[in-house]
Structures are given as C-alpha cells and as structure tokens.
PDB file of N, CA and C in Angstrom:
ATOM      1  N   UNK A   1     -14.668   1.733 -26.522  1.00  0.00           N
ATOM      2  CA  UNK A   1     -14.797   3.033 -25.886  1.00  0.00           C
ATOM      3  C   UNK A   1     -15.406   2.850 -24.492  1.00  0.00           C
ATOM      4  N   UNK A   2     -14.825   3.583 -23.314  1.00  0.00           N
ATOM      5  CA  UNK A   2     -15.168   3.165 -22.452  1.00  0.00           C
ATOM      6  C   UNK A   2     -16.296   4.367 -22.133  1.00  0.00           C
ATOM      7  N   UNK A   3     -17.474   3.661 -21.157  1.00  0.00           N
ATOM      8  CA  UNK A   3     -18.543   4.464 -20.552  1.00  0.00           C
ATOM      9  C   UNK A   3     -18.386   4.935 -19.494  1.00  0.00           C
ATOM     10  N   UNK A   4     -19.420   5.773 -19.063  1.00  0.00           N
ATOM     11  CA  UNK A   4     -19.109   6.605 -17.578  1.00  0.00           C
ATOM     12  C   UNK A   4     -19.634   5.139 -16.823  1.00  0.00           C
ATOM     13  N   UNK A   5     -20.430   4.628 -16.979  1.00  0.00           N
ATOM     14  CA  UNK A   5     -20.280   3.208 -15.582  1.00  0.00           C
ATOM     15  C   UNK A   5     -19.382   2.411 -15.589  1.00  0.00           C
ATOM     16  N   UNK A   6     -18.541   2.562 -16.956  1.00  0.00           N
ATOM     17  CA  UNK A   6     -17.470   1.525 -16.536  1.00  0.00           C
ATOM     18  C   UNK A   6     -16.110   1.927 -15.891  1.00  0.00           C
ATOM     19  N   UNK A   7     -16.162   3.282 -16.030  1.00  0.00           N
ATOM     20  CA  UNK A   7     -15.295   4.050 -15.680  1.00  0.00           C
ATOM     21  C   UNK A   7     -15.867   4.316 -13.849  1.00  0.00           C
ATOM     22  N   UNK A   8     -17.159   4.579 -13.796  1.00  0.00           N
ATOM     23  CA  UNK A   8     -17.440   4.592 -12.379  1.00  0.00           C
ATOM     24  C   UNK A   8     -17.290   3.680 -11.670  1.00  0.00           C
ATOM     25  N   UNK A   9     -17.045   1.716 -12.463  1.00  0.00           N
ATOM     26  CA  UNK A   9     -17.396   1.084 -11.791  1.00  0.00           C
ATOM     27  C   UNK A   9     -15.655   0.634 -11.491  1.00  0.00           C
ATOM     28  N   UNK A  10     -15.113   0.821 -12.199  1.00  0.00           N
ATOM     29  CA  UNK A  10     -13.257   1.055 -11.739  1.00  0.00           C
ATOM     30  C   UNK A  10     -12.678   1.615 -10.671  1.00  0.00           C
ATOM     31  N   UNK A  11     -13.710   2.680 -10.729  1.00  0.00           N
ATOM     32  CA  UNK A  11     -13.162   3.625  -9.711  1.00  0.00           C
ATOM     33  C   UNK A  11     -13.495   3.110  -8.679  1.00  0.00           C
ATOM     34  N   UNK A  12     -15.089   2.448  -8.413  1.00  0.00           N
ATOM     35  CA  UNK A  12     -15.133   1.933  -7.361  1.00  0.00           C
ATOM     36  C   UNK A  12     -14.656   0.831  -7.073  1.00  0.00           C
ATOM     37  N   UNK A  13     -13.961   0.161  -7.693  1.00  0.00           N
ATOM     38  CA  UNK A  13     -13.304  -1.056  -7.235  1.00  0.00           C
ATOM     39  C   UNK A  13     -12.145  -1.153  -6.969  1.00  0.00           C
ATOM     40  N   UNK A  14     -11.194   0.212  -7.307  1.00  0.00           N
ATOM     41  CA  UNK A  14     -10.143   0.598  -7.131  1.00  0.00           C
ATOM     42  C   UNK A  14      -9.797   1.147  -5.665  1.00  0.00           C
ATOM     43  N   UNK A  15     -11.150   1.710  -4.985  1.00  0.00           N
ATOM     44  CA  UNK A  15     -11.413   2.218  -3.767  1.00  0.00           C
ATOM     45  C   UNK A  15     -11.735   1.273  -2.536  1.00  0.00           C
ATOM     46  N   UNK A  16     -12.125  -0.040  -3.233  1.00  0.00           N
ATOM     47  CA  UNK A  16     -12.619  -0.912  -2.593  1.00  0.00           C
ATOM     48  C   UNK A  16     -11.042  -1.589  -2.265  1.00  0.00           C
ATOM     49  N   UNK A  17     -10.131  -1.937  -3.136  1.00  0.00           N
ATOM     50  CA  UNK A  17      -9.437  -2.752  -3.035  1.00  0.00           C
ATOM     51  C   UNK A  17      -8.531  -1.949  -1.949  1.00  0.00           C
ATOM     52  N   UNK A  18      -8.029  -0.508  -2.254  1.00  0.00           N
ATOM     53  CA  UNK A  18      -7.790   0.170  -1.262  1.00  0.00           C
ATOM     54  C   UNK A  18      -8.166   0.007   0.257  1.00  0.00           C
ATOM     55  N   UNK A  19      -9.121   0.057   0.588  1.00  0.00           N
ATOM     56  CA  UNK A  19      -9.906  -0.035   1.665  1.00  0.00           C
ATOM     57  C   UNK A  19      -9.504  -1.677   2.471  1.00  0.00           C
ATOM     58  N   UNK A  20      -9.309  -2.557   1.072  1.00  0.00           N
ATOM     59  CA  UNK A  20      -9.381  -3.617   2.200  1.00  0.00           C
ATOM     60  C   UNK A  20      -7.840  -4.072   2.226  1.00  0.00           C
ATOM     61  N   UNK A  21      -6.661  -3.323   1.447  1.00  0.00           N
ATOM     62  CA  UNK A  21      -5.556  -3.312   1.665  1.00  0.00           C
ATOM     63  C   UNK A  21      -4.758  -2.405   2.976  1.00  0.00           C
ATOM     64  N   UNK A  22      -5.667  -1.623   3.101  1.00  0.00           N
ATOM     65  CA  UNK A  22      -5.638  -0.936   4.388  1.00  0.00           C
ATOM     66  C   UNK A  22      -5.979  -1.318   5.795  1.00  0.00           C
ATOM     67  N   UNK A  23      -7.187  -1.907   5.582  1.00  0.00           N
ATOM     68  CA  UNK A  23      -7.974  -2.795   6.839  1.00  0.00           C
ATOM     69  C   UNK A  23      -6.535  -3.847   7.011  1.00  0.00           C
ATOM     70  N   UNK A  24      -6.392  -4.600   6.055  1.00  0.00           N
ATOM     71  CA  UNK A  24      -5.159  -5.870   6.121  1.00  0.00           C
ATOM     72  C   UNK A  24      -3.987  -5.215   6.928  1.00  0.00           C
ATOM     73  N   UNK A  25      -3.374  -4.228   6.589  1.00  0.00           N
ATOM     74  CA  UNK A  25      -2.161  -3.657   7.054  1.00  0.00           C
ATOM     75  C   UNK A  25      -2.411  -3.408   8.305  1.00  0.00           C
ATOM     76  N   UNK A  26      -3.460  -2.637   8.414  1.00  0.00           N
ATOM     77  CA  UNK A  26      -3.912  -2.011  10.326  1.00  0.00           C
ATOM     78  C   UNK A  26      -3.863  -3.098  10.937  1.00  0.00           C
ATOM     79  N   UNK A  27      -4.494  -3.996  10.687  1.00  0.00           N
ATOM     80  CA  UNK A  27      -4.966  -5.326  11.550  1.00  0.00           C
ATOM     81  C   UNK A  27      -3.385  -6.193  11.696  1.00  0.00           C
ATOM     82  N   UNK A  28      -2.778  -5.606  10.757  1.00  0.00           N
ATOM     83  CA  UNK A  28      -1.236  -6.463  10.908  1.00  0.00           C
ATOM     84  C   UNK A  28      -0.079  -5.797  11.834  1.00  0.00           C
ATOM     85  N   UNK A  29      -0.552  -4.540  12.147  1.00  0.00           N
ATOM     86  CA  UNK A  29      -0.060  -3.840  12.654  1.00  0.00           C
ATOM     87  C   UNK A  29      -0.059  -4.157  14.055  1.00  0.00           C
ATOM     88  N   UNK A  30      -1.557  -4.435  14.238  1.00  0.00           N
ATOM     89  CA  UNK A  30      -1.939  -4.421  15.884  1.00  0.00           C
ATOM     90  C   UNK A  30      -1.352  -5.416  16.268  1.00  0.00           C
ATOM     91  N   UNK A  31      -1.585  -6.821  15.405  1.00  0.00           N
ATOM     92  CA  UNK A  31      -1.182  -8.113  15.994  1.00  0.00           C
ATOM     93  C   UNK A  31       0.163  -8.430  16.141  1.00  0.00           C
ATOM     94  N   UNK A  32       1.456  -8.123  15.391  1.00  0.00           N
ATOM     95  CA  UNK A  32       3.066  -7.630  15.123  1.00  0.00           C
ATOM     96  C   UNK A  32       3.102  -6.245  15.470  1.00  0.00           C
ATOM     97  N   UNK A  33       3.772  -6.512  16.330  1.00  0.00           N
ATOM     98  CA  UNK A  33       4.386  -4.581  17.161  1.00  0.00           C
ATOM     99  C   UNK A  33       5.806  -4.917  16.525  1.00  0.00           C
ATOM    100  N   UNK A  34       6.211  -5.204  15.540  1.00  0.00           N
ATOM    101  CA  UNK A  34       7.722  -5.352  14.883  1.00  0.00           C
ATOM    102  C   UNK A  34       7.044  -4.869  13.360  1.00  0.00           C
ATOM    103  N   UNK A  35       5.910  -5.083  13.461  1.00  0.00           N
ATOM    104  CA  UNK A  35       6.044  -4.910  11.640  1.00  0.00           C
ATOM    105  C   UNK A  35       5.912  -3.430  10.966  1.00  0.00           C
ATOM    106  N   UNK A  36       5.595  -2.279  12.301  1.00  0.00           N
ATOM    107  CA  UNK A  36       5.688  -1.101  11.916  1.00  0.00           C
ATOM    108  C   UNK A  36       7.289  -0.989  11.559  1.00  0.00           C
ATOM    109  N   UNK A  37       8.255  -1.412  12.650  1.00  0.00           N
ATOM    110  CA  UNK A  37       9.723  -0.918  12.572  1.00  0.00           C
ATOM    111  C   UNK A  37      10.466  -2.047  10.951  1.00  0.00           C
ATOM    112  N   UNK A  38       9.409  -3.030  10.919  1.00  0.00           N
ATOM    113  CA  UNK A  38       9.565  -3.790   9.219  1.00  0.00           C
ATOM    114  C   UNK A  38       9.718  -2.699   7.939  1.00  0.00           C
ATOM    115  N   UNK A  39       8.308  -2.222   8.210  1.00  0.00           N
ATOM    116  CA  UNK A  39       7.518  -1.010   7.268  1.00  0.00           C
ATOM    117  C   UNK A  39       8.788   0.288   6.612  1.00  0.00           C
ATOM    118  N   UNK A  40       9.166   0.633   8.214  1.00  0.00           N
ATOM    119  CA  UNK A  40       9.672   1.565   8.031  1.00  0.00           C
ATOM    120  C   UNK A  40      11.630   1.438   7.577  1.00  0.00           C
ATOM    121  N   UNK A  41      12.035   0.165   8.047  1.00  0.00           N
ATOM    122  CA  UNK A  41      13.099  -0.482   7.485  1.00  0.00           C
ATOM    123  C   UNK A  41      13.575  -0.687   5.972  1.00  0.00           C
ATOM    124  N   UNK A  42      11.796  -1.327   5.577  1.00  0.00           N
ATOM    125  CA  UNK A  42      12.230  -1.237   3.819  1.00  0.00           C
ATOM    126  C   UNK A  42      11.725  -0.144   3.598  1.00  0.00           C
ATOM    127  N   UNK A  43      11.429   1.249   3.928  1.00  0.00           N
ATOM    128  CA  UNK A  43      10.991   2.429   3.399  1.00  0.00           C
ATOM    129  C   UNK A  43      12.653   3.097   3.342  1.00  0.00           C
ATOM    130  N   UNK A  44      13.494   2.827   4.418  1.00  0.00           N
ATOM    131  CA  UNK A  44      14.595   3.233   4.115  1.00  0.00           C
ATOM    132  C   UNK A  44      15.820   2.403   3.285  1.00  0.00           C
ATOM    133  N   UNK A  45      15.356   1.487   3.221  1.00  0.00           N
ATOM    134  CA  UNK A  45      16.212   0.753   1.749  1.00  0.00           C
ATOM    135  C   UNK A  45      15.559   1.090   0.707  1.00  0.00           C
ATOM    136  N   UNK A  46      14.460   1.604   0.639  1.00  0.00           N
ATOM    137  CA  UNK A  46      13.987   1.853  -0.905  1.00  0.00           C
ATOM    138  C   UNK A  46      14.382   3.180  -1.235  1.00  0.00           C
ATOM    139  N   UNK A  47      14.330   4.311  -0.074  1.00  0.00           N
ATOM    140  CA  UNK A  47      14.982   5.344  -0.397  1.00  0.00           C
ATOM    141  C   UNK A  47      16.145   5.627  -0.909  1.00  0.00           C
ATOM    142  N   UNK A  48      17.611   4.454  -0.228  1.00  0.00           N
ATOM    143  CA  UNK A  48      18.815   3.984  -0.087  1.00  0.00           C
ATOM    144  C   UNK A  48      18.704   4.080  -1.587  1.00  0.00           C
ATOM    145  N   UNK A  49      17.948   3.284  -2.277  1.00  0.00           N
ATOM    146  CA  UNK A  49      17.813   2.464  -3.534  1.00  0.00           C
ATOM    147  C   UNK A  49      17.691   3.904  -4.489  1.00  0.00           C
ATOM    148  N   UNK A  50      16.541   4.233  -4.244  1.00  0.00           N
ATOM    149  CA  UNK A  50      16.283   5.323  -5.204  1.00  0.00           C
ATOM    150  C   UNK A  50      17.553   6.733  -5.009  1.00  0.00           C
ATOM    151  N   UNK A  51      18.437   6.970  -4.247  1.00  0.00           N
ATOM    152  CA  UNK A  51      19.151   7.686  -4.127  1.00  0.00           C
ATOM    153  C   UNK A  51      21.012   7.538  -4.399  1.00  0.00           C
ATOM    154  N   UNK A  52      20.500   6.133  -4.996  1.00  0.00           N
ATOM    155  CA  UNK A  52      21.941   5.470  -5.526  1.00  0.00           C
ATOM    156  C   UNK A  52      22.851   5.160  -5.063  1.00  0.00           C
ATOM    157  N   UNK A  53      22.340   5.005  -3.258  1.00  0.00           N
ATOM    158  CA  UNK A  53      23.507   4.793  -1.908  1.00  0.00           C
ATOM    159  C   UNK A  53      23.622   3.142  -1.821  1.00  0.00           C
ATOM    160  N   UNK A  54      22.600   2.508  -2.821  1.00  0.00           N
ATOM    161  CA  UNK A  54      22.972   0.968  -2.255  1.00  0.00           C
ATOM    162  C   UNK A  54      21.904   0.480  -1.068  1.00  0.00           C
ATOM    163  N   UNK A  55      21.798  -0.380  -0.604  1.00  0.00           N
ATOM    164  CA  UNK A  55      20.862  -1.061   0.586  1.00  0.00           C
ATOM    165  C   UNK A  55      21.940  -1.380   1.973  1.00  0.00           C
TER     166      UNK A  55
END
C-alpha cells in the first residue's frame, strides 16, 4: 500500500525529471538552429501516422 510520502516523493521526482528534460531540449535548441525545424518535422509525421496518411 502506498503512503502519502511515497506518493509525494514520485511526484517529486517525476517533476524533477521533467525539469531536467526540458533544460536538455532548450539548451539543444540554442546550440542547433535546425533542431527546432527537426522537432517540428517528426511532429508532422507523427500526426501523418496517427491520421492514417502514412509518413
């Protein structure tokens, strides 16, 4: 059975990992001025994907 600290302590590590998956991306961003137009390339093949048009 889980407790409220273990449950608090998930949450915070779930927030944490967030945080530094975010920091990673920004910082990848600045240094590659191609990897936003990357980002947004496979955002539209995944859409492609999920809408049954193929890639």
């Amino acid at each position: 059975m889980y407790t409220v600290v273990s449950i608090f302590i998930a949450i915070i590590s779930m927030i944490a990992i967030g945080l530094i998956v975010w920091r990673v991306v920004t910082r990848r961003e600045q240094i590659d001025p191609k990897f936003q137009a990357k980002l947004d390339a496979d955002d539209e093949r995944a859409r492609k994907g999920r809408e049954g048009r193929g890639a």
